[in-house]
Protein backbone atom coordinates (compact mmCIF):
# COMPACT_ATOMS: atom_id res chain seq x y z
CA UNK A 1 39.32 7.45 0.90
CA UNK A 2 40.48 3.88 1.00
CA UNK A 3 37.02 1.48 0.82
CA UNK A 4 37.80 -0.30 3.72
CA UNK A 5 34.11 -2.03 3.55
CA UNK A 6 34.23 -3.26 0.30
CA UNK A 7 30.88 -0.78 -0.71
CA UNK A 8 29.90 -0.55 -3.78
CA UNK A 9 31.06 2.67 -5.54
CA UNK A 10 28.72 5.97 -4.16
CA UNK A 11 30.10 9.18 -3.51
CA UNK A 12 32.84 9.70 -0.65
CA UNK A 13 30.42 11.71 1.66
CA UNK A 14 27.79 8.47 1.36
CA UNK A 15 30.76 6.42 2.07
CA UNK A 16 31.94 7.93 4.30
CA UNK A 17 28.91 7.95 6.36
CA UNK A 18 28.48 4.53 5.48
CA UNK A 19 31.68 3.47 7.24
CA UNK A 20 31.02 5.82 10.59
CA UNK A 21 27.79 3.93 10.88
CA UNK A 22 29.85 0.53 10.61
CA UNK A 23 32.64 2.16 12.52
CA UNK A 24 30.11 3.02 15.41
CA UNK A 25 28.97 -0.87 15.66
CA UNK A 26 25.29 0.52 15.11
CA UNK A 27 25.63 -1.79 11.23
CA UNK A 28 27.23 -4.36 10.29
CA UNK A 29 28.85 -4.34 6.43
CA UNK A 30 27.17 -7.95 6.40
CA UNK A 31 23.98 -6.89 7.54
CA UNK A 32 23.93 -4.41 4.98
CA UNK A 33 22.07 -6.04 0.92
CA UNK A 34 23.43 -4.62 -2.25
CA UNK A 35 19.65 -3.74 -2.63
CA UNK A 36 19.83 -1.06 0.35
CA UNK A 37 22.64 0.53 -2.04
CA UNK A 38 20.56 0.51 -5.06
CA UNK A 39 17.46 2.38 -3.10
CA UNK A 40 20.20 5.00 -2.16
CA UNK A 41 21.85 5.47 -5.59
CA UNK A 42 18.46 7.15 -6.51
CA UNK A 43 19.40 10.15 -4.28
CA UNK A 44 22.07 12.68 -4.59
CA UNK A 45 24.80 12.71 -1.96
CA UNK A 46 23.18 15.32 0.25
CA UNK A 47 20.02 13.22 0.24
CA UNK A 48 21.29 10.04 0.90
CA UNK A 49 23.38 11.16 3.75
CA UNK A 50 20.69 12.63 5.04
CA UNK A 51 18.34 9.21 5.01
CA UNK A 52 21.53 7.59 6.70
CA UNK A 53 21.67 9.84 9.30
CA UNK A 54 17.69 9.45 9.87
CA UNK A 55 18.61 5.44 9.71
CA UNK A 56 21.41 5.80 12.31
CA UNK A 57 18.68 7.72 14.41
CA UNK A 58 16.95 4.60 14.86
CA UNK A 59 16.03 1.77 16.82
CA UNK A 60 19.28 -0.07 15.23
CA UNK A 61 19.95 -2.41 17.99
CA UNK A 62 16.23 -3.92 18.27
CA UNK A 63 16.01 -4.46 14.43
CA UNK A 64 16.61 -7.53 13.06
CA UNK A 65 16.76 -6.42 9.57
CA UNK A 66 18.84 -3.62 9.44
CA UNK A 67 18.61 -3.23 4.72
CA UNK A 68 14.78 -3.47 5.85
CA UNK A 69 14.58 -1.63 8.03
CA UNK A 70 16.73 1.21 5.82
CA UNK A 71 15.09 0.50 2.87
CA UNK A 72 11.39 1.88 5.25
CA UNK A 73 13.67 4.91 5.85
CA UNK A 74 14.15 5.79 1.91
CA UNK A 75 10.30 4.87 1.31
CA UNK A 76 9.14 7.31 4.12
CA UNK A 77 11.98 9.84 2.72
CA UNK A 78 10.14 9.59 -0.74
CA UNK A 79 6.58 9.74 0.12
CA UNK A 80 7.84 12.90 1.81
CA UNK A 81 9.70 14.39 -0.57
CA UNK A 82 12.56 15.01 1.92
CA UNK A 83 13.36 18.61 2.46
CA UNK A 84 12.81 21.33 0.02
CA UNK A 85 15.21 19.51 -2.02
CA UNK A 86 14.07 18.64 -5.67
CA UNK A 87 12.64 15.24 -6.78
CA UNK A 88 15.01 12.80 -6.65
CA UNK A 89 16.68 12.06 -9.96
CA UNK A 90 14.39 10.07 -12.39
CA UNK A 91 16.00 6.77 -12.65
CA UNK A 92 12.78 4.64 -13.70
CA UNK A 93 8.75 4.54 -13.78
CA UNK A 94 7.47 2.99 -10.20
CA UNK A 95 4.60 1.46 -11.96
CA UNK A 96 5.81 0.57 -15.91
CA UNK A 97 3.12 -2.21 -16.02
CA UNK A 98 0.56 0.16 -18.05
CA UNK A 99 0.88 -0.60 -21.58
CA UNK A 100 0.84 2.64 -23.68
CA UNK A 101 -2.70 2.84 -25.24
CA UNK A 102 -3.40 0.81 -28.07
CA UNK A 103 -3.82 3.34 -31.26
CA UNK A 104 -6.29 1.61 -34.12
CA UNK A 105 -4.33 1.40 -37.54
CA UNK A 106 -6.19 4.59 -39.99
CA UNK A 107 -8.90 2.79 -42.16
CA UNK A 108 -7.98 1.99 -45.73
CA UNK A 109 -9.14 4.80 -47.67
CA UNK A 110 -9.24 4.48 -51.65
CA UNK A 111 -10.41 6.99 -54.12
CA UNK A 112 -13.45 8.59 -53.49
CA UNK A 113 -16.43 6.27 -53.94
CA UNK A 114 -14.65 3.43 -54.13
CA UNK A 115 -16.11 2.17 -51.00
CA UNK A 116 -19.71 1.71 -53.00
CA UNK A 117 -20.09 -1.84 -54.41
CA UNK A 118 -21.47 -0.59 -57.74
């Protein structure tokens, strides 16, 4: 449908459910960061409906910040691997601050004996 909300693009059943939650009054489109859109892009459609209708679930109108408070939502969603559905899609390394191992360069090796100093 039309993006009314100026969202960022996502799949029309996300958007969709996007827009009833702003529809509803329980969000705002301002209160809502790019960021919280990024967390959800990691999901398929099913999945991130899903987390939104979790989100909409909750204690919206005593929570100050509302991409916060969505963005605990996903985290919780991850750590429990949601339901029977597949990892989420592999979009990048939570913790790429390991360098890979250092591998020592093989040891020049001339002809046999050589390494004798007479």
């Amino acid at each position: 449908g039309f993006n009314r909300y100026n969202l960022p693009p996502m799949p029309d059943s996300v958007r969709d459910t996007f827009e009833r939650l702003i529809d509803s009054g329980v969000i705002a489109r301002a209160e809502l960061e790019e960021s919280a859109f990024e967390s959800l892009s990691d999901f398929s459609a099913a999945t991130a409906v899903e987390i939104l209708a979790r989100f909409g679930e909750g204690p919206l109108q005593t929570v100050a910040n509302k991409t916060g408070f969505l963005i605990g939502v996903i985290k919780r969603f991850r750590q429990q691997g949601g339901k029977g559905e597949g990892p989420p899609p592999y979009t990048r390394p939570l913790s790429s601050r390991a360098p890979p191992p250092a591998r020592a360069p093989p040891a020049p090796r001339g002809p046999a004996g050589s390494e004798l100093p007479f």
